[in-house]
C-alpha atoms as a PDB file:
ATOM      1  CA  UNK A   1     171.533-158.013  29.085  1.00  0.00           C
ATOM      2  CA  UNK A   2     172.196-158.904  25.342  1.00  0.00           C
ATOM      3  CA  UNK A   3     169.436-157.952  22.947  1.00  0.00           C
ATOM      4  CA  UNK A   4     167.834-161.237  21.507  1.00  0.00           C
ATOM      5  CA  UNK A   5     168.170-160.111  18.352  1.00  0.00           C
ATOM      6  CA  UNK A   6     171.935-159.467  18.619  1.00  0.00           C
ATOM      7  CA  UNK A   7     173.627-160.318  14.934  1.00  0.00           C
ATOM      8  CA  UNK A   8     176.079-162.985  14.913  1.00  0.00           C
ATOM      9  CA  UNK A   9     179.688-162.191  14.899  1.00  0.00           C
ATOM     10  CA  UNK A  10     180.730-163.777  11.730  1.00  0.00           C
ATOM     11  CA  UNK A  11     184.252-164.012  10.271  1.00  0.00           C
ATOM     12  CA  UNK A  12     184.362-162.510   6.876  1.00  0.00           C
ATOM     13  CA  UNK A  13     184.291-165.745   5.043  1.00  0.00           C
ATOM     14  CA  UNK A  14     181.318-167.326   6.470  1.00  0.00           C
ATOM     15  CA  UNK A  15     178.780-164.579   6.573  1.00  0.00           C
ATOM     16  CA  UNK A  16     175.471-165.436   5.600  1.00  0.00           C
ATOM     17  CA  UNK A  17     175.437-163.373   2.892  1.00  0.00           C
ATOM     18  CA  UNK A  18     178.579-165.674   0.891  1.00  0.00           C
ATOM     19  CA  UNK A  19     177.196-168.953   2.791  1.00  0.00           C
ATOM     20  CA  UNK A  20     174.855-171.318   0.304  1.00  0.00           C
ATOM     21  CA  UNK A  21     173.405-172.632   3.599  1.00  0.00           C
ATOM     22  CA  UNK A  22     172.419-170.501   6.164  1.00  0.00           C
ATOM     23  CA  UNK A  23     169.501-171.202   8.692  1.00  0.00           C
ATOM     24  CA  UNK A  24     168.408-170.145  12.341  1.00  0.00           C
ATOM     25  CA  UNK A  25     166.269-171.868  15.254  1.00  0.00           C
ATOM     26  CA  UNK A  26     165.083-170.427  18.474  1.00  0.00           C
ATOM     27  CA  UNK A  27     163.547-171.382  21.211  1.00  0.00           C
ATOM     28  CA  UNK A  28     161.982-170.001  24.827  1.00  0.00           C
ATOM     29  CA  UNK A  29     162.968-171.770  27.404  1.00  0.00           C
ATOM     30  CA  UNK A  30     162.191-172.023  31.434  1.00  0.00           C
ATOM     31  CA  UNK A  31     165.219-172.752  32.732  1.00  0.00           C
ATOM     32  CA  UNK A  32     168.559-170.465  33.300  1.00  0.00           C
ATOM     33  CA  UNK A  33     171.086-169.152  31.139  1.00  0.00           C
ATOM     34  CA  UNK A  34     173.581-170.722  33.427  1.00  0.00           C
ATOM     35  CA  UNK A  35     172.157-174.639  32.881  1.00  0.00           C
ATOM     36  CA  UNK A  36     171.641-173.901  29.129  1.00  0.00           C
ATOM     37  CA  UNK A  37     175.916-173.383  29.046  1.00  0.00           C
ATOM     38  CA  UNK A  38     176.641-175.514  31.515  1.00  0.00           C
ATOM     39  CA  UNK A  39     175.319-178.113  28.593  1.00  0.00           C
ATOM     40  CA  UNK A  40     176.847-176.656  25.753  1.00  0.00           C
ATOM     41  CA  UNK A  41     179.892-176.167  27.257  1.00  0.00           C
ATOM     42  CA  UNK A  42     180.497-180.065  28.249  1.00  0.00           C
ATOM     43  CA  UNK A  43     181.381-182.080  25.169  1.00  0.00           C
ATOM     44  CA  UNK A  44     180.715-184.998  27.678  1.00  0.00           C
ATOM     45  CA  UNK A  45     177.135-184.088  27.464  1.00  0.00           C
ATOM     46  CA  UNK A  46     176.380-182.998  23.874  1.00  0.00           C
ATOM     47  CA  UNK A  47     175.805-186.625  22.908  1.00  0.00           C
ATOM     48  CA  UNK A  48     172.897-186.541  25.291  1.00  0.00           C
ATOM     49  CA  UNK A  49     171.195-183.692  23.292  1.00  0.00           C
ATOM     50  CA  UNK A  50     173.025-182.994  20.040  1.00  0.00           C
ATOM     51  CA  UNK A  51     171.290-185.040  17.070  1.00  0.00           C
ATOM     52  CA  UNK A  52     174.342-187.345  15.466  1.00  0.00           C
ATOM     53  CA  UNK A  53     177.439-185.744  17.948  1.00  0.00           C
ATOM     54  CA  UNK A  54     179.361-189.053  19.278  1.00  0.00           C
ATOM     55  CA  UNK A  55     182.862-189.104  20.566  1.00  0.00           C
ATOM     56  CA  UNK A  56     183.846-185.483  21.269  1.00  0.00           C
ATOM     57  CA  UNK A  57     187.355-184.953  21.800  1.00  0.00           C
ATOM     58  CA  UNK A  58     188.774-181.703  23.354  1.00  0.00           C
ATOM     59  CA  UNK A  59     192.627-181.429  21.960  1.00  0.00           C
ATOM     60  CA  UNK A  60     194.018-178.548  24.324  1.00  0.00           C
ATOM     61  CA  UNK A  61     193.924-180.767  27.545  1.00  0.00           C
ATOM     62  CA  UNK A  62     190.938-178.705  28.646  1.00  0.00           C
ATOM     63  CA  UNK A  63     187.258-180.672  30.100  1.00  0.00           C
ATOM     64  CA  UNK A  64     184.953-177.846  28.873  1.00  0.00           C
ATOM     65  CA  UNK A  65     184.750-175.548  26.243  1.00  0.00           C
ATOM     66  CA  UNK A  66     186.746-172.408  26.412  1.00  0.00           C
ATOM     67  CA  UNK A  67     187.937-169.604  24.272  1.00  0.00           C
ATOM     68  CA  UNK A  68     189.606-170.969  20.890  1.00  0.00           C
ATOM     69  CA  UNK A  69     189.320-174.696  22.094  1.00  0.00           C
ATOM     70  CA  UNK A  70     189.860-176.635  19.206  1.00  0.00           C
ATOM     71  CA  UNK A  71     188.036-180.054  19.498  1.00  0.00           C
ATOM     72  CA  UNK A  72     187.101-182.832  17.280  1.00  0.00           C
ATOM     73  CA  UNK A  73     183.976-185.126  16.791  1.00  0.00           C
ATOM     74  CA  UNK A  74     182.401-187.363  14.920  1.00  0.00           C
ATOM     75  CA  UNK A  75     179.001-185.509  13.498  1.00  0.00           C
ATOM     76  CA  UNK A  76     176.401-187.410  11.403  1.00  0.00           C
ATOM     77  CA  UNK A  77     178.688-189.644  10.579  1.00  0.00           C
ATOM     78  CA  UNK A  78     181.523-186.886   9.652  1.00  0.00           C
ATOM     79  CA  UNK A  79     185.157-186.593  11.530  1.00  0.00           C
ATOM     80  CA  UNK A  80     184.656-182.955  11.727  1.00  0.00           C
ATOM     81  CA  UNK A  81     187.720-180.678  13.338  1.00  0.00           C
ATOM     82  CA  UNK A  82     186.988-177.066  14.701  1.00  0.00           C
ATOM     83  CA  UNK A  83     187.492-174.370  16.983  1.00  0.00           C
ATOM     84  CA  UNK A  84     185.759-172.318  19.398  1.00  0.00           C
ATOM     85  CA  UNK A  85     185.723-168.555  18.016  1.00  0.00           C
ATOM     86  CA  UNK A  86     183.581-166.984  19.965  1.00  0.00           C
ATOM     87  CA  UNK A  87     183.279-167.332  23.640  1.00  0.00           C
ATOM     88  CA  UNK A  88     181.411-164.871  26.141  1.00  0.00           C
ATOM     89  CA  UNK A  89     180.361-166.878  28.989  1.00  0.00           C
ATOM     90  CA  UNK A  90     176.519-167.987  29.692  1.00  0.00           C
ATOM     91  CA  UNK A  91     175.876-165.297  26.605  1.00  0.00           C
ATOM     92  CA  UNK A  92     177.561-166.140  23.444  1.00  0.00           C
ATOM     93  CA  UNK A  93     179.313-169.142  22.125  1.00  0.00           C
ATOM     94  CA  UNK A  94     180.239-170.034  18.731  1.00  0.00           C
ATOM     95  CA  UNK A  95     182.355-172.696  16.920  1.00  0.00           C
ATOM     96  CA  UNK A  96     183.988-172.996  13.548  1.00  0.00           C
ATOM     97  CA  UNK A  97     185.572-175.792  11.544  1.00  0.00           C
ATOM     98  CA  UNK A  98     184.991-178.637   8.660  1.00  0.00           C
ATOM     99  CA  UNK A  99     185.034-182.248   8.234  1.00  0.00           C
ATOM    100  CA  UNK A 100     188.287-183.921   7.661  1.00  0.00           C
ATOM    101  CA  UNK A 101     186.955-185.425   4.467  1.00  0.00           C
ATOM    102  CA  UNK A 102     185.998-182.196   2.522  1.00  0.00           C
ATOM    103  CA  UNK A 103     188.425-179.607   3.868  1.00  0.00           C
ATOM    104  CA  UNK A 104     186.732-177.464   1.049  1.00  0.00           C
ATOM    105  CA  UNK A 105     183.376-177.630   3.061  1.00  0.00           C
ATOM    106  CA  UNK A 106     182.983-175.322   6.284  1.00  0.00           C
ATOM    107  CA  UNK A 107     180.167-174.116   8.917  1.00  0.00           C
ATOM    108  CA  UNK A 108     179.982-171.551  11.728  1.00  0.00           C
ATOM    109  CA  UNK A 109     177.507-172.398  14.063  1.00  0.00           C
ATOM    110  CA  UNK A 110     176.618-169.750  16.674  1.00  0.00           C
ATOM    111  CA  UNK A 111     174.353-169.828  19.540  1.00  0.00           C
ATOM    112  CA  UNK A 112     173.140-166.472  21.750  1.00  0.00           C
ATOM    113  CA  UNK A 113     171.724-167.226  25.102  1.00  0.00           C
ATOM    114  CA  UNK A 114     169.668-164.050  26.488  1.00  0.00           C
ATOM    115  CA  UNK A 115     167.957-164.335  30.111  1.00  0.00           C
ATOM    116  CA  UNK A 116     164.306-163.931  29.851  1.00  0.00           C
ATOM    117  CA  UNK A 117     161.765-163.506  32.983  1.00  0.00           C
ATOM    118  CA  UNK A 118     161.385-167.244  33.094  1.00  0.00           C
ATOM    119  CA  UNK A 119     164.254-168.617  32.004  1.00  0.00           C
ATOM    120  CA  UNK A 120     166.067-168.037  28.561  1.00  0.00           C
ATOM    121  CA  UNK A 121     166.085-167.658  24.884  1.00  0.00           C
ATOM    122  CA  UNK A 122     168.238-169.579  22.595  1.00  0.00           C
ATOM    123  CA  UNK A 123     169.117-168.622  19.279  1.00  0.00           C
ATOM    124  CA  UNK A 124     170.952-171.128  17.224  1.00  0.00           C
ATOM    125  CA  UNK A 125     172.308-169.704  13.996  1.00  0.00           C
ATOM    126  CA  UNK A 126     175.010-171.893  11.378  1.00  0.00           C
ATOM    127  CA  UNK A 127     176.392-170.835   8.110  1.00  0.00           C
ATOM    128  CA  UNK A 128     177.504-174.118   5.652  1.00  0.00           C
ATOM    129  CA  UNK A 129     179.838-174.106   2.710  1.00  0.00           C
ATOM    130  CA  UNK A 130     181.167-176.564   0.161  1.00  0.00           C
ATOM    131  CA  UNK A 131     180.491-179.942  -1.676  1.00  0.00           C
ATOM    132  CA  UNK A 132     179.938-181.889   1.248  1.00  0.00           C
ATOM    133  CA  UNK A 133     177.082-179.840   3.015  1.00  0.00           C
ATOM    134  CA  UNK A 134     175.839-179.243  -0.302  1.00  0.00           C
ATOM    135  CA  UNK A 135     174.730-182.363  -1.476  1.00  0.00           C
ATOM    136  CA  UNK A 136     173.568-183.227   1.733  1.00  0.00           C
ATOM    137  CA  UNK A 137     171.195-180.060   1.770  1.00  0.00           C
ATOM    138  CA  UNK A 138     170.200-181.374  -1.734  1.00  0.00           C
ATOM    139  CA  UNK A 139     168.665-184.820  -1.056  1.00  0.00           C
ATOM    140  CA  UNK A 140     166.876-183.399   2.439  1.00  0.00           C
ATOM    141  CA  UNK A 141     166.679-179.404   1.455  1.00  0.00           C
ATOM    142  CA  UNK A 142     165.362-178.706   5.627  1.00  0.00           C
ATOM    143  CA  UNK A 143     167.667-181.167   7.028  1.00  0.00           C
ATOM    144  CA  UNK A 144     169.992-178.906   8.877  1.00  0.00           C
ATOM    145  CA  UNK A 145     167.097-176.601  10.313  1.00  0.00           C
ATOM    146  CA  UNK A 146     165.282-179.706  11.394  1.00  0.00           C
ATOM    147  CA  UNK A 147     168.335-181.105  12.884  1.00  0.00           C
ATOM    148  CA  UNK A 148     168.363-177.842  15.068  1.00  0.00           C
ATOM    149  CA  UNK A 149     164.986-178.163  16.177  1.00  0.00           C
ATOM    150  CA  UNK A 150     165.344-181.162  17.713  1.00  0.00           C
ATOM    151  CA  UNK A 151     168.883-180.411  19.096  1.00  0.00           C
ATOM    152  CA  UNK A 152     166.729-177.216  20.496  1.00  0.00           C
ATOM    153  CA  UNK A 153     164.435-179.340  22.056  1.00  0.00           C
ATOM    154  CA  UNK A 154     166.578-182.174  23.275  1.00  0.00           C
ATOM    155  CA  UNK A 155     168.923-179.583  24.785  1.00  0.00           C
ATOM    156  CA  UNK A 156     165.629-177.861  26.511  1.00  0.00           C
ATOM    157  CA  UNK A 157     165.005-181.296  27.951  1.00  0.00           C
ATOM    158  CA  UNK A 158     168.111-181.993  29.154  1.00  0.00           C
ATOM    159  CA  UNK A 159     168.770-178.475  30.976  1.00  0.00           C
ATOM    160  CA  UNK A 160     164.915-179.116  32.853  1.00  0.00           C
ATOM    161  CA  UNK A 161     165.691-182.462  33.856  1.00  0.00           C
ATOM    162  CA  UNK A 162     169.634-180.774  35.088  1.00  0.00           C
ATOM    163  CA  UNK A 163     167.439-177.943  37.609  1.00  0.00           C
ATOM    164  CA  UNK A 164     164.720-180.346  38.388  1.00  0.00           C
ATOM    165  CA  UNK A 165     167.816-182.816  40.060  1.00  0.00           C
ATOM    166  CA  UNK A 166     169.495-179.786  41.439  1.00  0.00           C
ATOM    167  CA  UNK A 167     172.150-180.304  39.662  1.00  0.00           C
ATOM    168  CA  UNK A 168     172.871-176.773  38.425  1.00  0.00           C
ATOM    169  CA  UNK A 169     170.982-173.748  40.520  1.00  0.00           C
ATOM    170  CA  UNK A 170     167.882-171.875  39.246  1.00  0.00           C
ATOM    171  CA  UNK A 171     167.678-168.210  38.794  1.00  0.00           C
ATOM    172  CA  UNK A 172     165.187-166.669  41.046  1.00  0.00           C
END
């Protein structure tokens, strides 16, 4: 079982620590680790949870996320290219890349999934560099936490209403 506190495996360039924009969410949650990456997982279902994701595209000919998928999506209005750099499954998952626009600006955005007596916790965790994320952060300084929360919460909703259909099986 993977300590909830686990750090973040983050390439050199994008540790917190050299990151302008660096933020974390969490959340408890009562349904498995299993439904929780069965979502993330599925680019056909992130638009159903993630805040401003439309038209994911997977460009290795695979359906769901696997080790260094590279994919593409349009994100808050950004064509945004990256890769999947991290990739232990129903545990860790983490994705890296830019939008097409700014190829100067960057994020890592990490998630740790840990079972938990009645369910899971999530941990969300994203580093941001360059112009681009920058002035964004300056005209809405909380903007990318708050965007987290709710894609926290959506993505909560969506894996209850998943086990409450069946659609995925619950841990006993």
């Amino acid at each position: 079982m993977n300590n909830m506190f686990e750090a973040i495996h983050w390439p050199a360039d994008m540790a917190p620590s050299r990151s302008p924009i660096h933020f974390t969410n969490e959340l408890e949650v009562a349904v498995s680790p299993e439904t929780i990456w069965s979502l993330l997982v599925d680019p056909k279902a992130w638009p159903r949870f993630y805040p401003g994701v439309k038209d994911v595209e997977l460009l290795d000919g695979h359906e769901l996320l696997k080790a260094d998928t590279r994919f593409e999506t349009n994100l808050a209005g950004q064509d945004v290219f990256a890769s999947v750099q991290e990739f232990d499954p129903i545990a860790r998952i983490a994705w890296g890349g830019g939008p097409k626009a700014s190829r100067e600006s960057r994020a890592y955005h990490a998630w740790i999934i840990t079972p938990t007596p009645r369910g899971c916790h999530l941990w969300t965790e994203e580093t941001m560099q360059g112009p681009l994320w920058i002035e964004m952060a300056k005209e809405a300084p909380d903007i990318f936490w708050r965007t987290h929360e709710k894609l926290l919460e959506d993505l909560a909703k969506g894996a209850l209403k998943l086990e409450a259909q069946g659609d995925v099986g619950s841990r006993e």
